[in-house]
N, C-alpha and C. Protein backbone atom coordinates (compact mmCIF):
# COMPACT_ATOMS: atom_id res chain seq x y z
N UNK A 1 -12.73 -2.97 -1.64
CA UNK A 1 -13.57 -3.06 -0.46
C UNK A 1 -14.66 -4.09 -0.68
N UNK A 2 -15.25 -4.72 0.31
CA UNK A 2 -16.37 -5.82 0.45
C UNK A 2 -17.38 -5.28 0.78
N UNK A 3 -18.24 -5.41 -0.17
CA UNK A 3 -20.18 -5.22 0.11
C UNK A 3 -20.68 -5.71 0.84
N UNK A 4 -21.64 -5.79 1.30
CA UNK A 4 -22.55 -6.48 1.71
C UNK A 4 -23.91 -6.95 0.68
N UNK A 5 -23.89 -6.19 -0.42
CA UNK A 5 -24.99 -6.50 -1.14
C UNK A 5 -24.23 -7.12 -2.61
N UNK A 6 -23.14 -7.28 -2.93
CA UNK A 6 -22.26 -8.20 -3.51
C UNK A 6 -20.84 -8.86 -2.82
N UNK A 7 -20.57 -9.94 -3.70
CA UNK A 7 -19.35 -10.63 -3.42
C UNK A 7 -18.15 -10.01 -2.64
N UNK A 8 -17.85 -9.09 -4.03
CA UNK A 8 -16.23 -8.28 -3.76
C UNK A 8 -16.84 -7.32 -4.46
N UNK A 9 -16.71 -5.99 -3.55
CA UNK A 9 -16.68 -5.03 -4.62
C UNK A 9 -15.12 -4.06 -4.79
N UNK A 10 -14.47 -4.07 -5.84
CA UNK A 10 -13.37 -3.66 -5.82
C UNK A 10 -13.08 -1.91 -6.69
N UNK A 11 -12.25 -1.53 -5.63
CA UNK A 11 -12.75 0.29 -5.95
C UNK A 11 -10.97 0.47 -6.17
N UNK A 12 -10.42 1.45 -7.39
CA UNK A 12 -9.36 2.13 -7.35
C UNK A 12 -9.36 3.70 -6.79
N UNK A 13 -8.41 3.82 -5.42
CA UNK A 13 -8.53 4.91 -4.51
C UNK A 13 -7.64 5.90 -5.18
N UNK A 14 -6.82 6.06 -6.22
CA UNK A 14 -6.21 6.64 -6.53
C UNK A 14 -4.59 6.81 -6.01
N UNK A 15 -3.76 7.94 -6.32
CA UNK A 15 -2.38 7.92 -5.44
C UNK A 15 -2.22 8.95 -4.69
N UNK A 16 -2.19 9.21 -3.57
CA UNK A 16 -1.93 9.71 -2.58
C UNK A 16 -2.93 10.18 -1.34
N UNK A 17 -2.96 10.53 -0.45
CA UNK A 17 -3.63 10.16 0.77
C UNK A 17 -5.08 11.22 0.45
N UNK A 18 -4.53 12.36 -0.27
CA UNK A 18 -5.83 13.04 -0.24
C UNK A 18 -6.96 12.61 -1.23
N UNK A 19 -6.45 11.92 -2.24
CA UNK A 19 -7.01 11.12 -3.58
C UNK A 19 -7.90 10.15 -2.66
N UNK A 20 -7.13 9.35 -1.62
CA UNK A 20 -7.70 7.82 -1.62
C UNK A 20 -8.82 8.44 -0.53
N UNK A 21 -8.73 9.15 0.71
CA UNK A 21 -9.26 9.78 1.16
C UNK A 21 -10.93 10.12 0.29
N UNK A 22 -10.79 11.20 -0.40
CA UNK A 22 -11.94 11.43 -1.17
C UNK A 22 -12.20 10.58 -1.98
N UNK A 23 -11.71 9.59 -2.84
CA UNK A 23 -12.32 8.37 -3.22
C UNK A 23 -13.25 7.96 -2.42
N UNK A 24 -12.23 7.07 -1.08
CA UNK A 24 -13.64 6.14 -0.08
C UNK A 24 -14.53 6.91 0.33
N UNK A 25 -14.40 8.18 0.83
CA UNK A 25 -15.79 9.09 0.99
C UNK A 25 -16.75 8.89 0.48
N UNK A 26 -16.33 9.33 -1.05
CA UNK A 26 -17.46 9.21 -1.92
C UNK A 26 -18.04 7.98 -2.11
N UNK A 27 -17.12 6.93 -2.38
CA UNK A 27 -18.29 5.47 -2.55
C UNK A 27 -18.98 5.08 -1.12
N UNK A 28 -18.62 5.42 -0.17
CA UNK A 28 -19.30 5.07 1.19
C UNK A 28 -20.70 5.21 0.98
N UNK A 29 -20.75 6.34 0.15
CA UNK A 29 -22.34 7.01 0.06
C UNK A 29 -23.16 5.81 -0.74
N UNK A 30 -22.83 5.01 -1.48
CA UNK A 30 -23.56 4.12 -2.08
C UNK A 30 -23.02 2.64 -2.12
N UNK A 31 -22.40 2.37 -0.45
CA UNK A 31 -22.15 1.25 -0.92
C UNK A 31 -22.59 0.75 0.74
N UNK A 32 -22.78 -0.23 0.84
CA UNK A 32 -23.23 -0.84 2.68
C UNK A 32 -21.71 -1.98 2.75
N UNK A 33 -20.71 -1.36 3.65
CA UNK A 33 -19.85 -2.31 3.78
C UNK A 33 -19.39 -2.51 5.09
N UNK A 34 -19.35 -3.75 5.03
CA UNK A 34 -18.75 -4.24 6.48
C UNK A 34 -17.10 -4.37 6.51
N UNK A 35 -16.64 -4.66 5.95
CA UNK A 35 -15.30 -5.20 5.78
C UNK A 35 -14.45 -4.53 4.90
N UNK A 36 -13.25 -3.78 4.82
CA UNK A 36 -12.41 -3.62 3.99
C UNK A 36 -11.17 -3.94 3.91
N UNK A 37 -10.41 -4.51 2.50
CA UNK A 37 -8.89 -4.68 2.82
C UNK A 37 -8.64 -3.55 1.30
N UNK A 38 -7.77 -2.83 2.10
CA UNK A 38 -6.78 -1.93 1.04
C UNK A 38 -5.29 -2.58 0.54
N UNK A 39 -5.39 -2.49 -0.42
CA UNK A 39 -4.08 -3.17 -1.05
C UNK A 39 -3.06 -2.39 -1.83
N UNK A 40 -2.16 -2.85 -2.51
CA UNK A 40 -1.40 -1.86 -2.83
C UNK A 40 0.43 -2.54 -2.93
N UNK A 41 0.81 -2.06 -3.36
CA UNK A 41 2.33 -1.33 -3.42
C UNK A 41 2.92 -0.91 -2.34
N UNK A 42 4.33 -0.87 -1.48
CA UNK A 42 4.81 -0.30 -0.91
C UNK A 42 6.38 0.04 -1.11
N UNK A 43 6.80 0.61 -0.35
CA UNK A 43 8.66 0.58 -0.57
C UNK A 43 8.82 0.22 1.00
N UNK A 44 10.00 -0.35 1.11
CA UNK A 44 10.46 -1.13 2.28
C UNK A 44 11.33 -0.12 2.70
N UNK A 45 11.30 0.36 4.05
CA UNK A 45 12.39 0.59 4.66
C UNK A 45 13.89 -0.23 5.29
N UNK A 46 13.50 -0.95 5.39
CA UNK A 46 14.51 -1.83 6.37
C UNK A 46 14.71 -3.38 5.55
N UNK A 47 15.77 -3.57 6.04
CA UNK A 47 15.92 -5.21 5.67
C UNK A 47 15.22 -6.29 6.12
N UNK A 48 14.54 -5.94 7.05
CA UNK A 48 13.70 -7.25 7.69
C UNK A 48 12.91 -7.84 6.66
N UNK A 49 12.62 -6.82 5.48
CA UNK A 49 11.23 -7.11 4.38
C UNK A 49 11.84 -7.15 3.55
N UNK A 50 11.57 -7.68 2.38
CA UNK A 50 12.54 -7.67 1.19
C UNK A 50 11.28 -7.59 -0.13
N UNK A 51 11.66 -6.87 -1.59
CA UNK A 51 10.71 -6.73 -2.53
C UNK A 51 10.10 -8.29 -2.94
N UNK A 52 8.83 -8.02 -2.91
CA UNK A 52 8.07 -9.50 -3.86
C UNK A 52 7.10 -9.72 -2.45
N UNK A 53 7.84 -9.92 -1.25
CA UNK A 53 6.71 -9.91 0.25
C UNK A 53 5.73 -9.38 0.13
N UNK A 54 5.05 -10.36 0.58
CA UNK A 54 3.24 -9.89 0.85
C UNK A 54 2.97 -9.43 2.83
N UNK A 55 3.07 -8.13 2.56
CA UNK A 55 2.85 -8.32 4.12
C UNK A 55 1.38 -7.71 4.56
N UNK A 56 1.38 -7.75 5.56
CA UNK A 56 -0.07 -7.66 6.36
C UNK A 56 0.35 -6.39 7.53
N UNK A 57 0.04 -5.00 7.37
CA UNK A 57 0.27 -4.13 8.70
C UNK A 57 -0.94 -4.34 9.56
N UNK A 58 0.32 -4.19 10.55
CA UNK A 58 -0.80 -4.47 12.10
C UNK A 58 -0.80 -3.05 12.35
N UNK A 59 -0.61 -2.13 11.86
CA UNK A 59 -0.57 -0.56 12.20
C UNK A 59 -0.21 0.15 10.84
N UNK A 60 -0.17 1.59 10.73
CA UNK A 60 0.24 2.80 9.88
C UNK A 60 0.54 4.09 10.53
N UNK A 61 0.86 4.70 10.58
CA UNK A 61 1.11 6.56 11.25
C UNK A 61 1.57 7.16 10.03
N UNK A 62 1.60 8.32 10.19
CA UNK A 62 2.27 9.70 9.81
C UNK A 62 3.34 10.08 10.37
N UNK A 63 3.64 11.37 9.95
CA UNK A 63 4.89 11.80 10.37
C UNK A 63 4.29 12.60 11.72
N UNK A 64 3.04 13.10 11.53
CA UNK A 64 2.31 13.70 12.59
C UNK A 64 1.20 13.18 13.77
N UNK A 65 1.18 12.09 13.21
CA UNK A 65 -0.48 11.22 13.55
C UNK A 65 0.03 9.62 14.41
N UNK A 66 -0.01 9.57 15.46
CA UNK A 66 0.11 8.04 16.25
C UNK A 66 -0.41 7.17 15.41
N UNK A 67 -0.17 5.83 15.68
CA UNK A 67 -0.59 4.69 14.87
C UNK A 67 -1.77 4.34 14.70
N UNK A 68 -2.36 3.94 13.42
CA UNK A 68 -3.82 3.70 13.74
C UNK A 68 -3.56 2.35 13.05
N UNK A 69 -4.31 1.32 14.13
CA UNK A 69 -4.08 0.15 13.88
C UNK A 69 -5.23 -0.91 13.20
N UNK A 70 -4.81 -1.87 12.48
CA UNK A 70 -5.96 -2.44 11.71
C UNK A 70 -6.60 -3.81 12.36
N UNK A 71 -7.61 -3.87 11.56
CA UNK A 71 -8.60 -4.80 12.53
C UNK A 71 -8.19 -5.93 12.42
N UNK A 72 -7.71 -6.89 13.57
CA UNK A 72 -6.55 -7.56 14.28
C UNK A 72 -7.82 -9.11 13.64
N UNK A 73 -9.02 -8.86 13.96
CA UNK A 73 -9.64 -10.29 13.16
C UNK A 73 -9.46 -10.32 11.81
N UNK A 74 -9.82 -9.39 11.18
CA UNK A 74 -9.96 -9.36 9.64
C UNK A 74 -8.57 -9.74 8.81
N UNK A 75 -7.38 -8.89 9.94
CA UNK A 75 -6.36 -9.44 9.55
C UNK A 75 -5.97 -10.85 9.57
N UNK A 76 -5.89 -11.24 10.52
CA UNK A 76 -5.62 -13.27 10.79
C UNK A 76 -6.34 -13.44 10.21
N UNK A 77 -7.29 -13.14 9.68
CA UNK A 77 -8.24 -13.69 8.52
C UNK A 77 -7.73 -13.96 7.35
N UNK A 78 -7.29 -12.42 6.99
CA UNK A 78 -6.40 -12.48 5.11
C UNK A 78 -5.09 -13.46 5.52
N UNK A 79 -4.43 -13.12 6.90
CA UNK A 79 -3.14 -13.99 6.98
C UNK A 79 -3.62 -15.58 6.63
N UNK A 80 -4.25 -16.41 7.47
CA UNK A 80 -4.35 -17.63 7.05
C UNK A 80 -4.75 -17.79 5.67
N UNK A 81 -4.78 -17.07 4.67
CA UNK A 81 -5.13 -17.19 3.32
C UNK A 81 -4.03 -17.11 2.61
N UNK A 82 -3.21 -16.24 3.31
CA UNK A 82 -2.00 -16.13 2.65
C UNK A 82 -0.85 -16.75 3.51
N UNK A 83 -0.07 -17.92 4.32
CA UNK A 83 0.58 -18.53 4.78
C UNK A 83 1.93 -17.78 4.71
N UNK A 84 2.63 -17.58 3.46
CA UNK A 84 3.47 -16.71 3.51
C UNK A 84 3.79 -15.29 3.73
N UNK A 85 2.67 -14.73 3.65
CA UNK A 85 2.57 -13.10 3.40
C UNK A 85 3.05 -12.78 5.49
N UNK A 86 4.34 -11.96 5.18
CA UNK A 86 4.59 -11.14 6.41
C UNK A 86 3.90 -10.21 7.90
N UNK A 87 3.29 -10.93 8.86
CA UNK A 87 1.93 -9.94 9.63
C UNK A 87 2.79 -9.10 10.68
N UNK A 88 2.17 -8.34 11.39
CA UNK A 88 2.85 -7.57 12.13
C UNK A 88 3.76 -6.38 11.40
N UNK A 89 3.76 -5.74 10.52
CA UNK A 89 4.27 -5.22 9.62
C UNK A 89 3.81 -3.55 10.13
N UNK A 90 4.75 -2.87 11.05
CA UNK A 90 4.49 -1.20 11.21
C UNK A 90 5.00 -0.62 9.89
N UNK A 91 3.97 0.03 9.79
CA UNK A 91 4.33 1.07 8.02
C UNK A 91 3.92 2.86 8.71
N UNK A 92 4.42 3.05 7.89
CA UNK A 92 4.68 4.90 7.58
C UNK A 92 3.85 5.08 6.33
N UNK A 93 3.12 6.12 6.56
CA UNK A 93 2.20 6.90 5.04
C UNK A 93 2.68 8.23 5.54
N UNK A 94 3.56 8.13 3.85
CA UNK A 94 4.53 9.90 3.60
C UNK A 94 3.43 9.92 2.41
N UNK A 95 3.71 11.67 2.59
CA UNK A 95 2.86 12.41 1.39
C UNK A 95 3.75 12.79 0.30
N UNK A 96 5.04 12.08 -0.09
CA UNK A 96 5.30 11.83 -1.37
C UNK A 96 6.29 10.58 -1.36
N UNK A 97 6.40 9.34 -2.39
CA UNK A 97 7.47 8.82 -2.96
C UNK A 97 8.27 8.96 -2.43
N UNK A 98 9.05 8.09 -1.29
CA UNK A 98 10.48 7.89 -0.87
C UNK A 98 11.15 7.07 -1.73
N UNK A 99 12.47 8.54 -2.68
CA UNK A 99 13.03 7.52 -3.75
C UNK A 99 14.34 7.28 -3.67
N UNK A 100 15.06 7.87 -2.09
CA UNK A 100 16.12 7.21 -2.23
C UNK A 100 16.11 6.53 -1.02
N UNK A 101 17.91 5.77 -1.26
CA UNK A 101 18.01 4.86 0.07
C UNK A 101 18.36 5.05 1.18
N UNK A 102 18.52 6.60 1.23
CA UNK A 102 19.03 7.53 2.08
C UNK A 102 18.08 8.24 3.61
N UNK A 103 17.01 8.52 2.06
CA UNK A 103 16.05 9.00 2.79
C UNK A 103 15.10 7.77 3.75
N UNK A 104 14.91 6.57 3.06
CA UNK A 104 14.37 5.45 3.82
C UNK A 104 14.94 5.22 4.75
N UNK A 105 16.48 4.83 4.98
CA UNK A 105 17.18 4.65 6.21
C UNK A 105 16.78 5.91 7.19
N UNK A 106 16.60 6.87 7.25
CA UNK A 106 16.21 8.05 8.03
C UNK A 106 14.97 8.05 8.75
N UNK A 107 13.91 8.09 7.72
CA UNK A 107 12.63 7.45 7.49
C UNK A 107 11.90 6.29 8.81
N UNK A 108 12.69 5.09 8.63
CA UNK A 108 13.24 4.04 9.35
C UNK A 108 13.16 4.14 11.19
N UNK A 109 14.49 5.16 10.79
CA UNK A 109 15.35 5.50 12.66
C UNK A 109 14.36 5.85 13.22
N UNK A 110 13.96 7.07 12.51
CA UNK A 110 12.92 7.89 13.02
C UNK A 110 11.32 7.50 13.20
N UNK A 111 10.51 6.83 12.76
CA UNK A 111 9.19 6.53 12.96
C UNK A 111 9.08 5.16 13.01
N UNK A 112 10.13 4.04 13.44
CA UNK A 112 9.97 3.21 13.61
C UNK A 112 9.12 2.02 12.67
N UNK A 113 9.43 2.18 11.81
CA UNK A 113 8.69 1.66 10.49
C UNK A 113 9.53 0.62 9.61
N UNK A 114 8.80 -0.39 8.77
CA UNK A 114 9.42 -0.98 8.16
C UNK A 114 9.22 -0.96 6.71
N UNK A 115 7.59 -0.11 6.54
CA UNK A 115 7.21 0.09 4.74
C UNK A 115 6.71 1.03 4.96
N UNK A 116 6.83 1.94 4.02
CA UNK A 116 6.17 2.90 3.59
C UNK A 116 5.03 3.20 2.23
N UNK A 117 4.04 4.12 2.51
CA UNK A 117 3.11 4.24 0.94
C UNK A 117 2.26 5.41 1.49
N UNK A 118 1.84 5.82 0.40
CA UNK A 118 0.94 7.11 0.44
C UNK A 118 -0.39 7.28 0.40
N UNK A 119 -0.83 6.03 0.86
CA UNK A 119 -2.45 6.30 0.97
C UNK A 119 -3.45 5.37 2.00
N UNK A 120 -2.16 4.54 2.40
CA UNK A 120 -3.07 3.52 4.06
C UNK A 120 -3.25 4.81 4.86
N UNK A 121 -2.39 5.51 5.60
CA UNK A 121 -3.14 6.12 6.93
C UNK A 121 -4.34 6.64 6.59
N UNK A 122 -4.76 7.76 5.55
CA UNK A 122 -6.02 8.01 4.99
C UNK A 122 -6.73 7.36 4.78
N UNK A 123 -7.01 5.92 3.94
CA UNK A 123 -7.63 5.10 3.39
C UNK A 123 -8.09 4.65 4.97
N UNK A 124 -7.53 3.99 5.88
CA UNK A 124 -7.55 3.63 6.85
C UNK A 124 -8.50 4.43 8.04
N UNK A 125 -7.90 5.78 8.03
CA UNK A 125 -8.98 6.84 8.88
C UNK A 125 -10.26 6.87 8.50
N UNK A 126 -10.46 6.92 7.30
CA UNK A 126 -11.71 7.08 6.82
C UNK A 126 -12.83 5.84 7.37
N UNK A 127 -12.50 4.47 6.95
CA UNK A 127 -13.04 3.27 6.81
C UNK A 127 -13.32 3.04 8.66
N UNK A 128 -12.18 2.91 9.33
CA UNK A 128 -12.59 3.49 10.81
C UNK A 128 -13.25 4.25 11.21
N UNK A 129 -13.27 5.27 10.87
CA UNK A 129 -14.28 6.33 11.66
C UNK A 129 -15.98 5.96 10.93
N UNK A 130 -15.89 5.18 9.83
CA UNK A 130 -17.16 4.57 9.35
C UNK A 130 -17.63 3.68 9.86
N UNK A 131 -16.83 2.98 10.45
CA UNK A 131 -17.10 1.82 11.52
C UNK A 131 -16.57 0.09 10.31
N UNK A 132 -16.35 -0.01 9.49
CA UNK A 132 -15.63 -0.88 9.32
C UNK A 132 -14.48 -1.37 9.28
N UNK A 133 -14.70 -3.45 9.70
CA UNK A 133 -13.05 -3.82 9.87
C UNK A 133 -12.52 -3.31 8.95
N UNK A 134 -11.40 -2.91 9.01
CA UNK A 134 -10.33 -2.95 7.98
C UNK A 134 -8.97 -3.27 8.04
N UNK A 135 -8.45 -4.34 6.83
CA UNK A 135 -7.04 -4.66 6.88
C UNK A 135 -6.63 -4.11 5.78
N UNK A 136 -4.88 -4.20 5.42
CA UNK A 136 -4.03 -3.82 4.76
C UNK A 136 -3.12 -4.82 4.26
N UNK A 137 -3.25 -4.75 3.10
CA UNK A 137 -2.46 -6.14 2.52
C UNK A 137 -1.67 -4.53 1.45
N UNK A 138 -0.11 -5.13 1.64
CA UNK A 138 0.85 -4.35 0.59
C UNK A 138 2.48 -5.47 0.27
N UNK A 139 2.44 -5.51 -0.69
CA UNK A 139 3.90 -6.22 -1.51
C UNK A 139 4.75 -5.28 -1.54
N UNK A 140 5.96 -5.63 -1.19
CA UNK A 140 6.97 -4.86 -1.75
C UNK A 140 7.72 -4.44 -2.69
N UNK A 141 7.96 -3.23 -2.83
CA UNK A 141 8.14 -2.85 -4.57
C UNK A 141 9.25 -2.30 -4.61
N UNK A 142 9.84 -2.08 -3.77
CA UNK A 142 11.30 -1.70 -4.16
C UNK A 142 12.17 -1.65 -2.56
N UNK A 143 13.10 -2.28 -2.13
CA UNK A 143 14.10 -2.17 -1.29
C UNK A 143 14.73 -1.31 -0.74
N UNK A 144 15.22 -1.33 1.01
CA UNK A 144 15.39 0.16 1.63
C UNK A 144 16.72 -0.01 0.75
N UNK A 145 17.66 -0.59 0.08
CA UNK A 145 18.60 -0.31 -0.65
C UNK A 145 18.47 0.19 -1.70
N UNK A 146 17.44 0.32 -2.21
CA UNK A 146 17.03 1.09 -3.72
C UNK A 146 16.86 2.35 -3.60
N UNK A 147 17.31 2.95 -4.76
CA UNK A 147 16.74 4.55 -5.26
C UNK A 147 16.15 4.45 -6.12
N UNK A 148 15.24 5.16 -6.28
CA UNK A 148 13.99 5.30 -7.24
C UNK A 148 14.38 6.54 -8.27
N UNK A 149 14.00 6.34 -9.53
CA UNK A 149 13.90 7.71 -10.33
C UNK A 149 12.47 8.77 -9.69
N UNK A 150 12.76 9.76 -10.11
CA UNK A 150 12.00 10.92 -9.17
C UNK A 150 10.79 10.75 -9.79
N UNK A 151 9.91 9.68 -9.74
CA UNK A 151 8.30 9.39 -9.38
C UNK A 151 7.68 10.56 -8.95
N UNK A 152 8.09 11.42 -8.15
CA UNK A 152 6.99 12.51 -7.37
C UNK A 152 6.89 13.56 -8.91
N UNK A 153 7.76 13.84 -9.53
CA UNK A 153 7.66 14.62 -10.56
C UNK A 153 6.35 13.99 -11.84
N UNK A 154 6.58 13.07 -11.42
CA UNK A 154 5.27 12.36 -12.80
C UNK A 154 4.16 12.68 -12.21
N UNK A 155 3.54 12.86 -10.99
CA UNK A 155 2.46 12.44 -10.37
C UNK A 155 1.69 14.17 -10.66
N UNK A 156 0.66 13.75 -10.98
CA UNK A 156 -0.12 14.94 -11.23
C UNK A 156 -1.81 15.28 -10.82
N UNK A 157 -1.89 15.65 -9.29
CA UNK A 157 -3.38 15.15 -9.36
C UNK A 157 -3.68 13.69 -8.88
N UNK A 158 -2.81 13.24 -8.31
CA UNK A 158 -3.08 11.78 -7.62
C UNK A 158 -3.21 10.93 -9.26
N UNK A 159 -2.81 11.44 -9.88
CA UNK A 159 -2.21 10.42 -11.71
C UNK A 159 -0.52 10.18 -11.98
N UNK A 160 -0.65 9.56 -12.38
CA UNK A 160 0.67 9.27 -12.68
C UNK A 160 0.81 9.40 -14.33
N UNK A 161 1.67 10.78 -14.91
CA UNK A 161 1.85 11.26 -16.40
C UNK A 161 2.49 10.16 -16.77
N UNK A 162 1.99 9.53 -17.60
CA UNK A 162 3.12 8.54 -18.35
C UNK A 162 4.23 9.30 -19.27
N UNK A 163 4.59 10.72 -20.27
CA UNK A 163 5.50 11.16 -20.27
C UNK A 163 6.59 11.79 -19.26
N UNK A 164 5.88 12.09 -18.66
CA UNK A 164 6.66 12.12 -17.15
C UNK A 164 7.25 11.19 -17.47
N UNK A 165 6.58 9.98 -16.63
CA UNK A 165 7.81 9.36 -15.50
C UNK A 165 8.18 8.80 -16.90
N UNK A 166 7.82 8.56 -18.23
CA UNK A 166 9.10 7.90 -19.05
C UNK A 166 10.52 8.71 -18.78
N UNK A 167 10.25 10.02 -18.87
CA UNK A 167 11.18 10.73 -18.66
C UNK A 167 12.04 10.79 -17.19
N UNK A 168 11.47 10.68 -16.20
CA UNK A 168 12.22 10.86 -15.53
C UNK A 168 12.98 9.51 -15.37
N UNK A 169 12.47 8.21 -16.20
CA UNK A 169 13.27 7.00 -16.02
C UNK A 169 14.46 6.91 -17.11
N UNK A 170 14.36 7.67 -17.77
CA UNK A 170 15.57 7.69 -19.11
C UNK A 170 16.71 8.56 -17.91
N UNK A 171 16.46 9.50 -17.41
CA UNK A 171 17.36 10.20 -17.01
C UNK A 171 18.26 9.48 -15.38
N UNK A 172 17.67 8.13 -15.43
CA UNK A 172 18.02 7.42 -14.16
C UNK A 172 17.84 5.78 -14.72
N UNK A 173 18.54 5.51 -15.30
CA UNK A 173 17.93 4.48 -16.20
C UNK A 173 18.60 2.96 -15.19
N UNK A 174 19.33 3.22 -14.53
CA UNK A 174 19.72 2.03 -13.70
C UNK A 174 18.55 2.09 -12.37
N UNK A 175 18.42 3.48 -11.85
CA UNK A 175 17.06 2.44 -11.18
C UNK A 175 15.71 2.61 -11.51
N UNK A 176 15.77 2.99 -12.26
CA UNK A 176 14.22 2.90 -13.52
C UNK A 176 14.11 1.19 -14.25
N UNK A 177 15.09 0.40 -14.52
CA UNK A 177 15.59 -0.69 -14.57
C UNK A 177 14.80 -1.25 -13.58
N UNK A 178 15.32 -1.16 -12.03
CA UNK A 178 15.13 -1.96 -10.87
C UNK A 178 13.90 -1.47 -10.14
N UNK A 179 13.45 -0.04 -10.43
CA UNK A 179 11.87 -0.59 -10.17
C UNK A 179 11.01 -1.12 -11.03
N UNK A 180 11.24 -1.29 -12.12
CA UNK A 180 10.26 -1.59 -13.03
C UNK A 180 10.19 -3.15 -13.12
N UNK A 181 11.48 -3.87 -12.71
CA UNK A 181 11.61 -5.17 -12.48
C UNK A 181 10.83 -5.85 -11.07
N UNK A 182 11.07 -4.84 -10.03
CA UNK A 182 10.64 -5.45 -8.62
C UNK A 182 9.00 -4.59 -8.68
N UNK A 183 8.60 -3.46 -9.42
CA UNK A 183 7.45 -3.11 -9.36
C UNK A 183 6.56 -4.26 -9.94
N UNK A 184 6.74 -4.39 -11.35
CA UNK A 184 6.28 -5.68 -12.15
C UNK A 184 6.33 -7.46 -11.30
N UNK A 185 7.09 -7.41 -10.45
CA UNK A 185 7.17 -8.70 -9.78
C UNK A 185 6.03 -8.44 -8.45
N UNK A 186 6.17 -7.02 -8.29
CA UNK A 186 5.34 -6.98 -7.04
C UNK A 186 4.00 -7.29 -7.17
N UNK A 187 3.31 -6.55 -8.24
CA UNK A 187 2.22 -6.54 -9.16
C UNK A 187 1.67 -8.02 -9.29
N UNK A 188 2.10 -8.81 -9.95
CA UNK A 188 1.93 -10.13 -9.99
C UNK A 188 1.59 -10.92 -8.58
N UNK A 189 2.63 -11.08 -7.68
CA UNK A 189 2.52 -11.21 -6.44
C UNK A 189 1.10 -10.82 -5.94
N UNK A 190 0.77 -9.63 -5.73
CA UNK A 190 -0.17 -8.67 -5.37
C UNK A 190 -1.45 -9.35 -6.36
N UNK A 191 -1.64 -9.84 -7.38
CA UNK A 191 -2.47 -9.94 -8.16
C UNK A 191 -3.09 -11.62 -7.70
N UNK A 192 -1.55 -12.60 -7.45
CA UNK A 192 -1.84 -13.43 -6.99
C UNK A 192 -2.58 -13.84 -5.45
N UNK A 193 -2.07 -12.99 -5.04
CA UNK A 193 -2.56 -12.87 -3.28
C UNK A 193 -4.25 -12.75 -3.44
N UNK A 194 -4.25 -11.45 -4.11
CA UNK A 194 -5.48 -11.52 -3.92
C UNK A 194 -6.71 -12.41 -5.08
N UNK A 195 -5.92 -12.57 -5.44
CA UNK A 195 -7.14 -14.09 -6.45
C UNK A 195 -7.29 -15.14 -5.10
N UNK A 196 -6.27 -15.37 -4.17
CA UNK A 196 -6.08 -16.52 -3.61
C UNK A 196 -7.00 -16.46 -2.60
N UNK A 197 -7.17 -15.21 -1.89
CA UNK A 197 -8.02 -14.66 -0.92
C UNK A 197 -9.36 -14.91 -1.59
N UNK A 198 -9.73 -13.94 -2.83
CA UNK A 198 -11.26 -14.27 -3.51
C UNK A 198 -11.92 -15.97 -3.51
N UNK A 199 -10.80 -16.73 -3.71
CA UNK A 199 -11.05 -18.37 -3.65
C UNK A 199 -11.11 -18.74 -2.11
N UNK A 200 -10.38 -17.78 -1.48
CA UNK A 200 -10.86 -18.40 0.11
C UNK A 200 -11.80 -17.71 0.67
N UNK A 201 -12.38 -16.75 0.02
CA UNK A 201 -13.80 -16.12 0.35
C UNK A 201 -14.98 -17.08 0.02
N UNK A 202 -14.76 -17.50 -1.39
CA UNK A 202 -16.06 -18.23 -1.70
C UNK A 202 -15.98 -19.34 -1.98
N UNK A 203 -15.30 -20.16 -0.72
CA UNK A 203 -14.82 -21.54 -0.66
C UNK A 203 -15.60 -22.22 0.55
């Protein structure tokens, strides 16, 4: 998130909606911000997006909750910074890890979505009802053709057990393989985007 009384101030919200949720709460209390972009990881539903994409949502929902849409300046803002990165991008926030390709195609039909992740609609409600812009910048980390090893089992507390999920990636080791390849590519991507943005902030 962006200060007003520094540059960039950059906050980790944790994993999942109730984590990121009570995260921004709490720093709201000591921070004066005008502007936020939440970033992140996603999984793709559909083919239109493919892993390594930098996209930009113009919206998020729930499985229960209409779309809540992001601030349409702030966004064309991060977009012209990023030329390539995907805009217009409807996403879904599920309250766990969609890890197969089964369930994404479903996912998909049904809520009209093209990425999914577990902590924009929250992250998002919050920062709105505070009254700041906010955009959403997320890379893609794994393909609506991918299955994931069972990630929801590692997660403990909005943490992620590193014996866990070693474990649950030995026991799925072909797509423990392929996220760890397109997670690690996403990462980078994601790391690059936003250096590129910080240089077009204080340019």
């Amino acid at each position: 998130m962006e200060a007003a009384r520094s540059p960039i101030e950059v906050i980790s919200i944790g994993v999942g909606p109730e984590r990121a949720a009570e995260t921004i709460t709490r720093v709201l209390y000591g921070l004066r911000v005008e502007r936020a972009l939440i970033t992140g990881v996603c999984g793709l539903l559909t083919q239109r997006v493919h892993p390594g994409e930098a996209l930009l949502y113009n919206g998020v929902r729930t499985a229960t909750d209409p779309t809540s849409e992001t601030d349409l300046r702030l966004t064309t803002t991060v977009g012209s910074l990023l030329p390539r990165a995907k805009s217009g991008v409807r996403a879904l926030s599920w309250s766990s890890v969609v890890t197969s390709a089964q369930e994404k195609g479903q996912l998909a039909g049904r809520y009209d979505a093209d990425a999914v992740d577990m902590e924009s609609y929250a992250a998002l409600s919050v920062l709105r009802r505070a009254g700041i812009a906010t955009a959403v910048l997320r890379v893609g980390s794994d393909g609506a053709g991918d299955d994931l090893p069972e990630v929801n089992e590692a997660l403990v507390d909005g943490v992620l057990d590193g014996r866990r999920l070693a474990w649950q990636m030995l026991r799925s080791p072909r797509a423990a393989t392929n996220m760890a390849w397109h997670g690690l590519h996403a990462i980078l991507r994601l790391k690059r985007a936003i250096a590129r943005i910080a240089r077009g902030r204080s340019s």
